[in-house]
C-alpha atoms as a PDB file:
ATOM      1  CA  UNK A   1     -25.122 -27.967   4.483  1.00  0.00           C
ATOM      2  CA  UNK A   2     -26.912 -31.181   6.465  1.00  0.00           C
ATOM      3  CA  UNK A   3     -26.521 -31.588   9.617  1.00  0.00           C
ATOM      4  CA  UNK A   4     -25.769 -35.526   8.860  1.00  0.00           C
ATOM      5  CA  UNK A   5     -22.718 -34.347   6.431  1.00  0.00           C
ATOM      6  CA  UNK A   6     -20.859 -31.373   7.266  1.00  0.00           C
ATOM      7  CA  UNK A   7     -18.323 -31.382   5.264  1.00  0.00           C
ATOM      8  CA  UNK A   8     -19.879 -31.719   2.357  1.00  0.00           C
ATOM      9  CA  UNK A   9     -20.343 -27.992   2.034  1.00  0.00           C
ATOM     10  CA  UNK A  10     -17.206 -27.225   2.574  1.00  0.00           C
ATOM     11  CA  UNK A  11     -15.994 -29.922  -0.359  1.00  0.00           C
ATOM     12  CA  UNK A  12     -18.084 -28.573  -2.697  1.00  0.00           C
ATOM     13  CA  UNK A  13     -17.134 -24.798  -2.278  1.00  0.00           C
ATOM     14  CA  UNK A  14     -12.959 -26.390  -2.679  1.00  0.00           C
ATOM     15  CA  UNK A  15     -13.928 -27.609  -5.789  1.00  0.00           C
ATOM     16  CA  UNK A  16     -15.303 -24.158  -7.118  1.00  0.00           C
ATOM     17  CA  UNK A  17     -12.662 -23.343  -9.660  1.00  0.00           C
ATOM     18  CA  UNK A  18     -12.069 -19.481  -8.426  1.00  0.00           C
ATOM     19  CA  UNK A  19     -11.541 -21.094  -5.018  1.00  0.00           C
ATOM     20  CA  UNK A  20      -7.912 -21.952  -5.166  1.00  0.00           C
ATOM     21  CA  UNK A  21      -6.669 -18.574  -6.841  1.00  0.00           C
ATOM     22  CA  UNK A  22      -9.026 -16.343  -4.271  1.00  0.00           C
ATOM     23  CA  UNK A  23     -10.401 -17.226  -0.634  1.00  0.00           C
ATOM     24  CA  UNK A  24      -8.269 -20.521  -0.103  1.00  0.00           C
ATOM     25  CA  UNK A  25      -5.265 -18.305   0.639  1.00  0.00           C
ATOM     26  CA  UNK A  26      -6.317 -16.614   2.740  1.00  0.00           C
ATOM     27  CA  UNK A  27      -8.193 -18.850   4.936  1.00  0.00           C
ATOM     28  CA  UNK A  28      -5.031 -21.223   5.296  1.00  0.00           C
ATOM     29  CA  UNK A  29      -3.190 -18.217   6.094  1.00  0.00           C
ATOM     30  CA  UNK A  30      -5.762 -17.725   8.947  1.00  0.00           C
ATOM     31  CA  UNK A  31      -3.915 -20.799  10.688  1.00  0.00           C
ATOM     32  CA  UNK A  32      -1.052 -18.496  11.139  1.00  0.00           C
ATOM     33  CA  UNK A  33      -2.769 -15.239  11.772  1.00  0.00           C
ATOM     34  CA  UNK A  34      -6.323 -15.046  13.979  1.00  0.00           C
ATOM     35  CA  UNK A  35      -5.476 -18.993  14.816  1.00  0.00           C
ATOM     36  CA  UNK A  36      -2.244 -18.946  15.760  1.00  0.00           C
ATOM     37  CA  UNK A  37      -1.329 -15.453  16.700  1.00  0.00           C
ATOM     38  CA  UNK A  38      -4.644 -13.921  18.000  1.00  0.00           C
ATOM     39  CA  UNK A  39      -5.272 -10.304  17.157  1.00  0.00           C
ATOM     40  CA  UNK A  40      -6.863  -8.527  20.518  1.00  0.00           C
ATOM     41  CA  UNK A  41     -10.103  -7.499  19.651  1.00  0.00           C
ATOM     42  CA  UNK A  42     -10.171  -4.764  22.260  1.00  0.00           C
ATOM     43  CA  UNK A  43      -7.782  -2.591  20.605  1.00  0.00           C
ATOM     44  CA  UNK A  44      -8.292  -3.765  17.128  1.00  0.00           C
ATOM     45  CA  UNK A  45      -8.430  -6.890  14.893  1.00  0.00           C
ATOM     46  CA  UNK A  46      -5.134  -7.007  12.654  1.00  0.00           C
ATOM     47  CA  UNK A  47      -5.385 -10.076  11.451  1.00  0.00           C
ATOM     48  CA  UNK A  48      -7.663  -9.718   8.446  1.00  0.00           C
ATOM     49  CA  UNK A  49      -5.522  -6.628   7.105  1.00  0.00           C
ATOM     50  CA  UNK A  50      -2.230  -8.980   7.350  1.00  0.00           C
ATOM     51  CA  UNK A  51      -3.538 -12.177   5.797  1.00  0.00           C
ATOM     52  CA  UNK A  52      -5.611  -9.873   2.750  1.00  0.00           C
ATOM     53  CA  UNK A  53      -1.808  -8.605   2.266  1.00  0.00           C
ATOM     54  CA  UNK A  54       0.286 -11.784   2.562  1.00  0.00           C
ATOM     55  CA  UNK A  55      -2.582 -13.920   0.780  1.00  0.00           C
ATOM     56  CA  UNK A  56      -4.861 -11.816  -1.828  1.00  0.00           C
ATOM     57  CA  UNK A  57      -3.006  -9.064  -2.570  1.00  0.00           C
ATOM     58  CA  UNK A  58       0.395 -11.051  -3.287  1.00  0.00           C
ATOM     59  CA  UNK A  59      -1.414 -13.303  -5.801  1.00  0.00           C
ATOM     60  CA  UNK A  60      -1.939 -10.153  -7.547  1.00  0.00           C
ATOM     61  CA  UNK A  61       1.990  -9.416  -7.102  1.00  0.00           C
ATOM     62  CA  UNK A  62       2.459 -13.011  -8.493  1.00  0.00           C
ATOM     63  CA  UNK A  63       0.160 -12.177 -11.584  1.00  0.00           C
ATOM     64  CA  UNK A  64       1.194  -8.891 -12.251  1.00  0.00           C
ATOM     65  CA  UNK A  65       2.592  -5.129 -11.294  1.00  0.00           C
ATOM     66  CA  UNK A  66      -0.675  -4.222 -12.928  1.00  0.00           C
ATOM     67  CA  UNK A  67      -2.650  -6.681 -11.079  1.00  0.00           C
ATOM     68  CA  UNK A  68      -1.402  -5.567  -8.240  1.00  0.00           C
ATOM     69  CA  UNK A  69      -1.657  -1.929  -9.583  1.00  0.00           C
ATOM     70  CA  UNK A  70      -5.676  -2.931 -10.333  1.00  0.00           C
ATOM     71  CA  UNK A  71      -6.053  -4.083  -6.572  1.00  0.00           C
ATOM     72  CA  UNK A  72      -4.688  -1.309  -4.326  1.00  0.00           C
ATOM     73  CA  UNK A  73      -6.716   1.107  -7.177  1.00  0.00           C
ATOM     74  CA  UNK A  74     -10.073  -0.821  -6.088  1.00  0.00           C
ATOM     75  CA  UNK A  75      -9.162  -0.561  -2.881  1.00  0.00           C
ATOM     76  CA  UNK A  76      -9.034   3.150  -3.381  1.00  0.00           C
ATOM     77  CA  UNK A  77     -12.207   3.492  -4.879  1.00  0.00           C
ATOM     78  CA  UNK A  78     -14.500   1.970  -2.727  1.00  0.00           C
ATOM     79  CA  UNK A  79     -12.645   3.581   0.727  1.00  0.00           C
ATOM     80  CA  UNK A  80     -14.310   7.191  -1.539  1.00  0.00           C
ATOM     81  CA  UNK A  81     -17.520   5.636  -2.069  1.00  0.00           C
ATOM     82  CA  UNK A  82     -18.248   5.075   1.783  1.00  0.00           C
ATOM     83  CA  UNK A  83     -21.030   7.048   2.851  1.00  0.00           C
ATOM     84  CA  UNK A  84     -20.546   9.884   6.106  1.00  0.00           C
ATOM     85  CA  UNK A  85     -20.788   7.263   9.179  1.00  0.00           C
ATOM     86  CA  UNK A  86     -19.384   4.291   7.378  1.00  0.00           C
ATOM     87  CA  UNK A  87     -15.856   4.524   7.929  1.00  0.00           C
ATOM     88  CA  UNK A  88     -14.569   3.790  11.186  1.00  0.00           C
ATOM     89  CA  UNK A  89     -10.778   4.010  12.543  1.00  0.00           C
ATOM     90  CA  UNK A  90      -8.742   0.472  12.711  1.00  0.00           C
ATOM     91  CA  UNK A  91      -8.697   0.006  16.512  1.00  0.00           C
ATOM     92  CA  UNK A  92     -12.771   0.188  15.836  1.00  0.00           C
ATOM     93  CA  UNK A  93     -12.625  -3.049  13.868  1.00  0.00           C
ATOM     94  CA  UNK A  94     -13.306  -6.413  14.749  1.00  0.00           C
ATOM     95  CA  UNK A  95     -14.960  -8.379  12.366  1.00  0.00           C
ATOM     96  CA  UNK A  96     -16.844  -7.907   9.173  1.00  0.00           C
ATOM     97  CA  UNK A  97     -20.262  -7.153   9.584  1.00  0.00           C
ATOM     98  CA  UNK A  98     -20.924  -5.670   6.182  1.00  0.00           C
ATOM     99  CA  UNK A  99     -19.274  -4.526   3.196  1.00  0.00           C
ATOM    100  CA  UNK A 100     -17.882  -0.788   4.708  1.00  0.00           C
ATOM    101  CA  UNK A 101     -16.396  -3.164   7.847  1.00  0.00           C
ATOM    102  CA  UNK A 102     -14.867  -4.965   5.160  1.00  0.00           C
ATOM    103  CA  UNK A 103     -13.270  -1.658   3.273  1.00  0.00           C
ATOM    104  CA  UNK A 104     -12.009  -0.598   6.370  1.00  0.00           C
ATOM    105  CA  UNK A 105     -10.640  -4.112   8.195  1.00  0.00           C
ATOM    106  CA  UNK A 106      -9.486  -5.810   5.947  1.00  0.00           C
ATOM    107  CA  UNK A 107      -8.656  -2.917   2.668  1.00  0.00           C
ATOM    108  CA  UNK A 108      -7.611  -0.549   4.534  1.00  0.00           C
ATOM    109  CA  UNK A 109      -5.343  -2.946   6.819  1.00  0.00           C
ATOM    110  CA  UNK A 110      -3.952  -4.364   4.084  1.00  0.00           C
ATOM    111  CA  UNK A 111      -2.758  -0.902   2.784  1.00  0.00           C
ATOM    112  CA  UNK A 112      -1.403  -0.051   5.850  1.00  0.00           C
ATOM    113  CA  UNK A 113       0.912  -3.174   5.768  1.00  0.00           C
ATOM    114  CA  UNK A 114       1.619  -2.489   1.816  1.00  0.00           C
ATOM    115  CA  UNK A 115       2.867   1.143   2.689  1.00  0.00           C
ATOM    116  CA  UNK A 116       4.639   0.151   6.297  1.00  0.00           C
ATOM    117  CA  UNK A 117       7.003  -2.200   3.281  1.00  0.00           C
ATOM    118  CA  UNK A 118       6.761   0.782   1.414  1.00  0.00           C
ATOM    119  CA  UNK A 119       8.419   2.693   4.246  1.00  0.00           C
ATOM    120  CA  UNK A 120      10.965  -0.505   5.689  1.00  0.00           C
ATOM    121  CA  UNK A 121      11.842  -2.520   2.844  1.00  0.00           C
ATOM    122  CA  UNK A 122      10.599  -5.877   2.048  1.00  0.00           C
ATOM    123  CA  UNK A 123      13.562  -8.194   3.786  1.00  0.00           C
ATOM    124  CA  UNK A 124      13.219  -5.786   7.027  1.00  0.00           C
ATOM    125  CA  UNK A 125       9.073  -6.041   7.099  1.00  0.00           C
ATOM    126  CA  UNK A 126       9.000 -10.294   6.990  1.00  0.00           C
ATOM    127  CA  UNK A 127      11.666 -10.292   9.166  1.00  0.00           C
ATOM    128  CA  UNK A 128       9.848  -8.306  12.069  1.00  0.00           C
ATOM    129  CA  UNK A 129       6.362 -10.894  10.626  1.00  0.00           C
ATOM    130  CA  UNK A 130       8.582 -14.105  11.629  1.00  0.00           C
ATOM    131  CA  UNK A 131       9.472 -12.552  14.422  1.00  0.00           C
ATOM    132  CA  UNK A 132       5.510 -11.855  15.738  1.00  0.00           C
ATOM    133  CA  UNK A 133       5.026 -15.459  14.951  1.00  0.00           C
ATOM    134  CA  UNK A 134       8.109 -16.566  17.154  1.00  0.00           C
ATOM    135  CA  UNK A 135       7.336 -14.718  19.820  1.00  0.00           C
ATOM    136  CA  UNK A 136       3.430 -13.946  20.091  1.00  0.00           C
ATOM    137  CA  UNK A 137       2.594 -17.481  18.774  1.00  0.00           C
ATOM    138  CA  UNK A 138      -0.726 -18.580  20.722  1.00  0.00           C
ATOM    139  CA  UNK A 139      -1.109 -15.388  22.374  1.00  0.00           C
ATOM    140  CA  UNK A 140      -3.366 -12.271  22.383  1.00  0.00           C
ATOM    141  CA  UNK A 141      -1.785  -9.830  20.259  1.00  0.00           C
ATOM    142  CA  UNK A 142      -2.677  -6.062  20.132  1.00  0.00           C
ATOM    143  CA  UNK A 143      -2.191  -3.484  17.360  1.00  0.00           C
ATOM    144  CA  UNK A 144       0.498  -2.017  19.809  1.00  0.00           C
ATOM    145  CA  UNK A 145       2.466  -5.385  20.085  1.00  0.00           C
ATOM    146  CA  UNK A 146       2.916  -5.387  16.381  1.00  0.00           C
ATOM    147  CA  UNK A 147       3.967  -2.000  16.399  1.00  0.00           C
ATOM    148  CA  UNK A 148       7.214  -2.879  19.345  1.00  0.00           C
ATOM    149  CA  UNK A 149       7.974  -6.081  17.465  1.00  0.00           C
ATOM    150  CA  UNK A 150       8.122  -3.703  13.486  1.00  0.00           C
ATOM    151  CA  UNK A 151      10.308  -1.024  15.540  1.00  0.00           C
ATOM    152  CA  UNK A 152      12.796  -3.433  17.105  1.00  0.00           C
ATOM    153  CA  UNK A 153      13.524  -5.273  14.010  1.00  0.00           C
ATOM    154  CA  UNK A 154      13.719  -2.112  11.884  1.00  0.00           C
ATOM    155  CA  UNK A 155      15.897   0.114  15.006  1.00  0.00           C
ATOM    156  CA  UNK A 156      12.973   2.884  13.744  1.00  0.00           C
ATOM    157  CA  UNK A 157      10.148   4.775  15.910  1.00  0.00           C
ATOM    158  CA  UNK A 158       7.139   3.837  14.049  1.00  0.00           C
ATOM    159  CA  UNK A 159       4.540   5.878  16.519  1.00  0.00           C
ATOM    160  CA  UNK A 160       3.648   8.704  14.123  1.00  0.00           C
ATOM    161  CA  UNK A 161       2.605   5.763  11.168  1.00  0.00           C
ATOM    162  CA  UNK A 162       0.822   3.452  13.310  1.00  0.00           C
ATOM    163  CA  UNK A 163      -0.929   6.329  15.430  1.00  0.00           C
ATOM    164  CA  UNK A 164      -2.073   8.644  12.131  1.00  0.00           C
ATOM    165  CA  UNK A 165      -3.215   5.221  10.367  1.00  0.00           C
ATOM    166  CA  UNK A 166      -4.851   3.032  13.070  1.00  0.00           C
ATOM    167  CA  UNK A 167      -6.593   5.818  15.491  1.00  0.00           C
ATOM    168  CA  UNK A 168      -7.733   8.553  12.656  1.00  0.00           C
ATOM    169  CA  UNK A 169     -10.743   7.762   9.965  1.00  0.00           C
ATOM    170  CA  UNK A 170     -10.778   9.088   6.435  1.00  0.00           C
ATOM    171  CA  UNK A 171      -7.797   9.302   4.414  1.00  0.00           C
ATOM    172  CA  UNK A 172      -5.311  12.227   3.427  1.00  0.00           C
ATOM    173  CA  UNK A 173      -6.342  14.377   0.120  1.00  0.00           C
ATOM    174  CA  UNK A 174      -3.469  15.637  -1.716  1.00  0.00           C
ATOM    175  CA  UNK A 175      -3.245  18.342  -4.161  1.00  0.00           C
ATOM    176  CA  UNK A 176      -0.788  20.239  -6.193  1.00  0.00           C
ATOM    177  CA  UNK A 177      -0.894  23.811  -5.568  1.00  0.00           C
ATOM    178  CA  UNK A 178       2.227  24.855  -7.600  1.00  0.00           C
ATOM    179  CA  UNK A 179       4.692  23.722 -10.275  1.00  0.00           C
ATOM    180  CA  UNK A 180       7.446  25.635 -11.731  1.00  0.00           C
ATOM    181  CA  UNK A 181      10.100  24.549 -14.091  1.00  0.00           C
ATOM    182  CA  UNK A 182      13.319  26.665 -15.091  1.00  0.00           C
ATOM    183  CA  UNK A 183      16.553  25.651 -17.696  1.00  0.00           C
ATOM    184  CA  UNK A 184      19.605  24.431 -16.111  1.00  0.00           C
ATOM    185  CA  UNK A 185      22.551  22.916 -17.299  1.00  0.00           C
ATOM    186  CA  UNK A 186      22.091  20.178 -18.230  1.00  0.00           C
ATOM    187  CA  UNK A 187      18.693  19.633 -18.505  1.00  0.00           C
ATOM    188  CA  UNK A 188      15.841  21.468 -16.568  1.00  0.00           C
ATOM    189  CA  UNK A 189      14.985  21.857 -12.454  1.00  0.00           C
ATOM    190  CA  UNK A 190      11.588  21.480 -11.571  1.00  0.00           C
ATOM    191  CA  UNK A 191       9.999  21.911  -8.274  1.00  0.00           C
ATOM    192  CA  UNK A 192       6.305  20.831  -7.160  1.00  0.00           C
ATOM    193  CA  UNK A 193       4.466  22.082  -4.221  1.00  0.00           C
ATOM    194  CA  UNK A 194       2.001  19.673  -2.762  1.00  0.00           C
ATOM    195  CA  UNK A 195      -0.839  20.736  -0.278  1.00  0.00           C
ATOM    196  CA  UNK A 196      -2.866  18.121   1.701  1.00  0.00           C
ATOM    197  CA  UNK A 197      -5.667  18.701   4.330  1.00  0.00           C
ATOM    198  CA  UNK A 198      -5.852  18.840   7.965  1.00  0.00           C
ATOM    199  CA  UNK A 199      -5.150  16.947  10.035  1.00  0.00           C
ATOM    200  CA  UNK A 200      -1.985  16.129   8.044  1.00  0.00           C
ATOM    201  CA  UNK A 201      -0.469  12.974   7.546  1.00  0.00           C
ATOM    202  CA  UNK A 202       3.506  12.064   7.423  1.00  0.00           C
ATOM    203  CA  UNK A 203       3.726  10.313   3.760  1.00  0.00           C
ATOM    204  CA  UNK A 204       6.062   9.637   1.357  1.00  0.00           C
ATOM    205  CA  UNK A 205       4.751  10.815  -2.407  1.00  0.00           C
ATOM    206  CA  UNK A 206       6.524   9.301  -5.630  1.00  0.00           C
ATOM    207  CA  UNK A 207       6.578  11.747  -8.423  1.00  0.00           C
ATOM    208  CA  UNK A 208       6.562  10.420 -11.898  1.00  0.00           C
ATOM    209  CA  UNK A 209       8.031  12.906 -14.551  1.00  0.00           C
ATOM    210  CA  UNK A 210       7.497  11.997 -18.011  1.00  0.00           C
ATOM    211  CA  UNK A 211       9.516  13.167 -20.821  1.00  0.00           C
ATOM    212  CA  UNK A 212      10.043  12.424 -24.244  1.00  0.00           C
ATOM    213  CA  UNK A 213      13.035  10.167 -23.409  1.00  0.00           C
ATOM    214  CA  UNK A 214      11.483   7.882 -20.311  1.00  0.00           C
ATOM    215  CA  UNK A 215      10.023   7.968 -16.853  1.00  0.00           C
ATOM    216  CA  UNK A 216      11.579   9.353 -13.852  1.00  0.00           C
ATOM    217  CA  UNK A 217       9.896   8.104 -10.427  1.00  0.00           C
ATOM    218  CA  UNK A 218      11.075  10.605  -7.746  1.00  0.00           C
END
């Protein structure tokens, strides 16, 4: 980029043709959150984890359940391939500075939004979003401020979420210990016992049970 035409870099990198369908998203959606809500960088920058939810990841809910599916999976996978050191807790973050920063700001953030609609619902979580942008508009915003403003809309105490997934690194590891299955009528009962390490995490677990007949999410 020349100093005598600025703009000309940016033109050039709009008319790349994975431009539109990838980073263009999200940095509009940047006007709205980190240019018109600013996160507080003392206790944690939000606002990459929101707009890689709201932009990125829901043109991969637009394409797809797979997509979408294929996203949060890659997500996964490189949160295990950080090395011992690399991952840091979310009130650490406040910019990217390499790719692990970038795992953990703006991945992991965006995971944490994708399981808080998990955990409220869709209308109840973009309700309690317009209402950050009503009321926080053009002011420093902290982790904790988007926490009050999720709990009022919703009428729930959201401490034990935003605490375990903002303020802890590393993830939870879940295993089954113990399956048994016995005849009823009709049908069968099964029960699963789950195990996951310390420190434990509060978590919601869909089971899928397969039979010959369909698939039972639980």
């Amino acid at each position: 980029m020349s100093p005598e035409n600025p703009g000309r870099f940016s033109i050039s990198v709009l008319q790349l043709p994975f431009i539109r369908d990838t980073s263009l998203g999200h940095e509009v959606l940047h006007n709205w959150w980190g240019n018109g809500v600013y996160p507080d960088y003392a206790s944690g920058n939000w606002s990459e984890g929101l707009t890689t939810f709201m932009a990125d990841y829901a043109y991969k809910e637009q394409e797809s359940s797979e997509a979408a599916r294929e996203m949060r999976l890659g997500w996964l996978r490189d949160f295990a391939a950080l090395q011992p050191g690399q991952d840091a807790p979310l009130t650490a973050f406040t910019s990217r500075t390499q790719s692990a920063s970038k795992i953990v700001g703006y991945n992991k953030a965006a995971m944490l939004f994708f399981m808080l609609r998990d955990h409220l619902g869709e209308t109840v979580l973009y309700r309690a979003i317009q209402g950050l942008w009503g009321v926080q508009r053009f002011k420093i915003t902290s982790w904790q401020q988007l926490q009050k403003m999720f709990e009022i809309i919703s009428g729930k105490n959201l401490q034990r979420f935003f605490t375990q997934w903002l303020e802890r690194t590393g993830a939870p590891t879940i295993s089954i210990s113990e399956v048994k299955s016995a005849v009823v009528d009709p049908g069968y009962e099964l029960s699963i016992t789950l195990n996951q390490s310390a420190p434990t995490y509060e978590l919601r677990i869909p089971v899928a049970i397969q039979s010959q007949e369909r698939t039972d999410i639980q």
